[in-house]
C-alpha atoms as a PDB file:
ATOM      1  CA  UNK A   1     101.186   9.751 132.775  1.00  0.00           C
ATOM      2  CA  UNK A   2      98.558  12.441 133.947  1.00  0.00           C
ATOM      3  CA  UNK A   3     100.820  13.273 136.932  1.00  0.00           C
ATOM      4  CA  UNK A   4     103.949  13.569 134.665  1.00  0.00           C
ATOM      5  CA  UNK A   5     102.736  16.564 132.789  1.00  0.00           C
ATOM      6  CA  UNK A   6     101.418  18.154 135.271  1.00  0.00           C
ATOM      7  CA  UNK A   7     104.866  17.981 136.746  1.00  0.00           C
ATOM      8  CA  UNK A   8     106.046  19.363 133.392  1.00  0.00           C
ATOM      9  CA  UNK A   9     103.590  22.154 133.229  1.00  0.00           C
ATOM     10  CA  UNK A  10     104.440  23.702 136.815  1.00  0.00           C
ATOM     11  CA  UNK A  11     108.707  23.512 136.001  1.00  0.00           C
ATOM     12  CA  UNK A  12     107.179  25.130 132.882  1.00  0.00           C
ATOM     13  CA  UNK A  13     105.564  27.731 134.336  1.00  0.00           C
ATOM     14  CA  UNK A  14     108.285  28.594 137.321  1.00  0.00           C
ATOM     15  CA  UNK A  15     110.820  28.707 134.760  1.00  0.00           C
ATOM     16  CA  UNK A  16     108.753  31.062 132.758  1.00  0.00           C
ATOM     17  CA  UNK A  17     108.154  33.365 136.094  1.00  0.00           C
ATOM     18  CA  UNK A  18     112.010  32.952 137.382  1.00  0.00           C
ATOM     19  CA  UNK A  19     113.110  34.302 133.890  1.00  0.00           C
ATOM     20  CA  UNK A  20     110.670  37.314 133.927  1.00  0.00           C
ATOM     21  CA  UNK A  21     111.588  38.765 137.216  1.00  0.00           C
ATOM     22  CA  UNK A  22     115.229  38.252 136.197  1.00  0.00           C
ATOM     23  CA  UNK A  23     114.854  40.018 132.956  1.00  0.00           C
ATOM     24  CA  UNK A  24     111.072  42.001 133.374  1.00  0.00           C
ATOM     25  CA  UNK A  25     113.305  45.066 135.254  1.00  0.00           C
ATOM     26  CA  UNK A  26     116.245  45.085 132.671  1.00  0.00           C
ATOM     27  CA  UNK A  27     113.883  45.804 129.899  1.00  0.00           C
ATOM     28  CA  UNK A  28     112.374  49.258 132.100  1.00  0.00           C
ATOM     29  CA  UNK A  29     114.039  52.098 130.583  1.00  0.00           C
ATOM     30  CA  UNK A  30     115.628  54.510 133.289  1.00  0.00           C
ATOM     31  CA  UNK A  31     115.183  58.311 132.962  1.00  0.00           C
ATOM     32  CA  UNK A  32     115.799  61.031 134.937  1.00  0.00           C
ATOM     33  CA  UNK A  33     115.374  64.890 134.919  1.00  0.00           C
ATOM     34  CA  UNK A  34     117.302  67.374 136.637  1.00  0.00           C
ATOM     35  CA  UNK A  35     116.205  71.142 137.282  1.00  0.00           C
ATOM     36  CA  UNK A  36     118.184  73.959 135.705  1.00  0.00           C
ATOM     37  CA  UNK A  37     118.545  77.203 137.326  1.00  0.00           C
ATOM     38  CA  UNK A  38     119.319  80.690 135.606  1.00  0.00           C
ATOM     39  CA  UNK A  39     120.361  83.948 136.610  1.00  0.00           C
ATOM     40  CA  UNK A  40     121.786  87.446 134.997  1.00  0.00           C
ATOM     41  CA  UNK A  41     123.425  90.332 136.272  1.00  0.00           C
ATOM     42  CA  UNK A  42     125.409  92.906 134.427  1.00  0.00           C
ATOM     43  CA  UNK A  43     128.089  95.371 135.545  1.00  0.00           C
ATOM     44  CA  UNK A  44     125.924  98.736 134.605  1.00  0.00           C
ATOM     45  CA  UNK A  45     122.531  98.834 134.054  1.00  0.00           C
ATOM     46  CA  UNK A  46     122.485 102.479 133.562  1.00  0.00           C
ATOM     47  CA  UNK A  47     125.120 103.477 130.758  1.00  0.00           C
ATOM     48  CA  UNK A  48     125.011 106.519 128.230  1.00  0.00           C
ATOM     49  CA  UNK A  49     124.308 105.329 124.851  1.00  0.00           C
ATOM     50  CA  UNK A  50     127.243 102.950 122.727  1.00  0.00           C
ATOM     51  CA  UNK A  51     128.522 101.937 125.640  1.00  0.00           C
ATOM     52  CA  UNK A  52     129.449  98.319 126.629  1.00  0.00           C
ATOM     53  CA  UNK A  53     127.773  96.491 129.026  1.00  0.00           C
ATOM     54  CA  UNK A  54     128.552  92.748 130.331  1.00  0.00           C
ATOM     55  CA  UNK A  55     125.906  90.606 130.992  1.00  0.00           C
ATOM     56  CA  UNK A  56     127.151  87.927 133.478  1.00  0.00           C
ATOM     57  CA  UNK A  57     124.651  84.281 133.342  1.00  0.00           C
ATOM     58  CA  UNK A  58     125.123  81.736 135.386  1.00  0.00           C
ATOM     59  CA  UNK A  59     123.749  78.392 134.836  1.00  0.00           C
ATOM     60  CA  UNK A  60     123.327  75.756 137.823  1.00  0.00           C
ATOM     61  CA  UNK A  61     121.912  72.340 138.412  1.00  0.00           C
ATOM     62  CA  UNK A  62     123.186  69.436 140.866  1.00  0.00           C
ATOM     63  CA  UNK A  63     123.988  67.431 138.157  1.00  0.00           C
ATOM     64  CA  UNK A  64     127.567  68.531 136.493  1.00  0.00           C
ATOM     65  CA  UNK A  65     126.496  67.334 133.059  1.00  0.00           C
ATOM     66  CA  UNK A  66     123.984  70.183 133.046  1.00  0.00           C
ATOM     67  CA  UNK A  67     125.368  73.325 133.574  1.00  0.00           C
ATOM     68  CA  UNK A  68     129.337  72.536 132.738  1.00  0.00           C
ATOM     69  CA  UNK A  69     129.637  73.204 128.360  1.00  0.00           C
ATOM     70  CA  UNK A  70     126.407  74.157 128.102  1.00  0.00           C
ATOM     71  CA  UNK A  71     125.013  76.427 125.066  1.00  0.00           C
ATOM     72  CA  UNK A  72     123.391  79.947 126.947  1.00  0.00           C
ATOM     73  CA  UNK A  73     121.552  82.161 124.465  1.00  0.00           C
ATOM     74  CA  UNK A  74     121.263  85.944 124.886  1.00  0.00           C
ATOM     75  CA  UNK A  75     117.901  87.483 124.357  1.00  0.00           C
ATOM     76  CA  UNK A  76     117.135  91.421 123.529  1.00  0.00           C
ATOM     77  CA  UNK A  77     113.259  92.774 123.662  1.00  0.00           C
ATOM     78  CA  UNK A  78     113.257  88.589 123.080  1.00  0.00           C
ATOM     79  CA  UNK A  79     114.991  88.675 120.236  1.00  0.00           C
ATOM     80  CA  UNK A  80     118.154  86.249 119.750  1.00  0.00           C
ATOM     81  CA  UNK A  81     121.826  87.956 119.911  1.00  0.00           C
ATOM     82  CA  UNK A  82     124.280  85.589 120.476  1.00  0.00           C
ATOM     83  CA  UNK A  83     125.053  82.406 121.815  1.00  0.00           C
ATOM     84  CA  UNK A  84     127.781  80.927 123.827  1.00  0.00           C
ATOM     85  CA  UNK A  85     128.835  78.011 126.313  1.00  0.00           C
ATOM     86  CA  UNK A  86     129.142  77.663 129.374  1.00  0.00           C
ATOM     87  CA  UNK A  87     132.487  77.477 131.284  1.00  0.00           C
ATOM     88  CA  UNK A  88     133.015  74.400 133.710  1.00  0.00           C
ATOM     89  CA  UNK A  89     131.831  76.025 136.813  1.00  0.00           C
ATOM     90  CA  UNK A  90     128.366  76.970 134.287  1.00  0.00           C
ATOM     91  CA  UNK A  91     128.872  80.924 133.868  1.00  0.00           C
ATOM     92  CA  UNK A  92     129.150  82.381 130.907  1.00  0.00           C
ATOM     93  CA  UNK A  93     129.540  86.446 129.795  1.00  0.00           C
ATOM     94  CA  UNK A  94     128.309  88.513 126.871  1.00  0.00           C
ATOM     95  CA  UNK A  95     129.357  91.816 125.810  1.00  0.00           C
ATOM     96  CA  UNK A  96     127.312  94.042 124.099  1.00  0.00           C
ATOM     97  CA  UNK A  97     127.092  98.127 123.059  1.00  0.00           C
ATOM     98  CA  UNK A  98     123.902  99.211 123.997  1.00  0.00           C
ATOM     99  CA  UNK A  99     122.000 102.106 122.637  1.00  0.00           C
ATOM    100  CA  UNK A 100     118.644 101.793 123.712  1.00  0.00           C
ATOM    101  CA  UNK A 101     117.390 101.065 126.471  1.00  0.00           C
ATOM    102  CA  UNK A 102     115.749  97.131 126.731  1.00  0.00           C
ATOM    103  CA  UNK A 103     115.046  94.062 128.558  1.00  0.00           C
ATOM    104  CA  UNK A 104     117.577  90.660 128.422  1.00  0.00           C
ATOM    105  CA  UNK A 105     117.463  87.532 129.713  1.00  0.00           C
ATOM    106  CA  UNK A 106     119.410  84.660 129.128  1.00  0.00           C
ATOM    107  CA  UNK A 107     117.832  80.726 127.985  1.00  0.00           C
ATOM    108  CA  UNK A 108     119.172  77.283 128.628  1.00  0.00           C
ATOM    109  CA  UNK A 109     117.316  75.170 126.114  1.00  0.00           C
ATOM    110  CA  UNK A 110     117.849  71.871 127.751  1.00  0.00           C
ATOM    111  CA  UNK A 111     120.241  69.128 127.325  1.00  0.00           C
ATOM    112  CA  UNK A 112     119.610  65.173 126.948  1.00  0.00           C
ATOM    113  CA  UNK A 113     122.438  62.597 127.149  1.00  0.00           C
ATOM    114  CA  UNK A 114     123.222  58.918 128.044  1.00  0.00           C
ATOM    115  CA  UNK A 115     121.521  56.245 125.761  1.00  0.00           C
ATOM    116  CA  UNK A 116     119.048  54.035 126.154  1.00  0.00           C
ATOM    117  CA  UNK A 117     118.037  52.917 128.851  1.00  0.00           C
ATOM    118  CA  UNK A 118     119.561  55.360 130.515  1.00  0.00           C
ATOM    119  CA  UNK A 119     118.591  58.489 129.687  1.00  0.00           C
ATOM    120  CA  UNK A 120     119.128  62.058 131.909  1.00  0.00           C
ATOM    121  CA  UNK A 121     117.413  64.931 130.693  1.00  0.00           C
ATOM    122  CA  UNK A 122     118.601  68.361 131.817  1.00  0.00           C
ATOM    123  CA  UNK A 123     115.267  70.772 131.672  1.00  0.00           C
ATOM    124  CA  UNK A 124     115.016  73.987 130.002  1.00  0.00           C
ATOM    125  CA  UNK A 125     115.429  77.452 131.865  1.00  0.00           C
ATOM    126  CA  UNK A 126     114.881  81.214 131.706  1.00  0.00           C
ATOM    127  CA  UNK A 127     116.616  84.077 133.606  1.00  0.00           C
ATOM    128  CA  UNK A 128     115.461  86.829 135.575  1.00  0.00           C
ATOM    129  CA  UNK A 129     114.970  89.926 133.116  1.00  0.00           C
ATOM    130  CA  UNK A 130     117.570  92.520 133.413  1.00  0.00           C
ATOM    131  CA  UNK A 131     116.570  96.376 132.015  1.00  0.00           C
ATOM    132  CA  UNK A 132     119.226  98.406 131.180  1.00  0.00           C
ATOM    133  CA  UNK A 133     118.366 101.777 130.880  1.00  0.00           C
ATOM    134  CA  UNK A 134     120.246 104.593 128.118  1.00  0.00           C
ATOM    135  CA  UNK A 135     120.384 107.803 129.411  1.00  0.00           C
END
């Protein structure tokens, strides 16, 4: 009788430890990040004053997802202008008059998508300043 349950107890206990190394990994959730890169140029960073100037941003990662439709702000003396998205290769162009001269950059806030558990995160970037000088 003695023999019987321990019998029962050690199928017990394999079928416990069988079903949590099937299922114990399932329940992990799965997230990855991917680095952002940004950079701005423009066509004329010396202008006279009211003229236009095109800021040119480009936004890059190696995951598609995270540069391609992307929402790129514009930033002047770090304050918010405009915003705009990215095209499918991840650039994306602002046009402004300028009248003084001032720093811009452009910002990528970050982007998160898939669901749970798997979840990519894109991570938040900042470009190189640009000064664009009135004369």
């Amino acid at each position: 009788m003695r023999s019987r349950n321990v019998k029962r107890r050690v199928i017990q206990l394999v079928a416990v430890l069988s079903i949590l190394g099937l299922f114990g990994p399932m329940a992990e959730a799965h997230v990855a990040d991917f680095s952002t890169s940004l950079t701005l140029k423009v066509d004329d960073s010396k202008i006279r004053k009211g003229h236009y100037v095109t800021f040119i941003s480009k936004l890059s990662s190696s995951k598609t997802k995270c540069y391609a439709n992307r929402s790129v702000s514009l930033y002047k003396n770090g304050n918010f202008m405009s915003k705009k998205r990215t095209d499918p290769t991840g650039k994306v162009q602002f046009s402004r008059r300028v009248f003084t001269t001032s720093d811009w950059r452009t910002k990528f806030l970050g982007f998160t998508f898939g669901t749970h558990p798997h979840r990519h995160t894109c991570l938040k970037s900042t470009s190189n300043k640009v000064t664009v000088t009135v004369n």
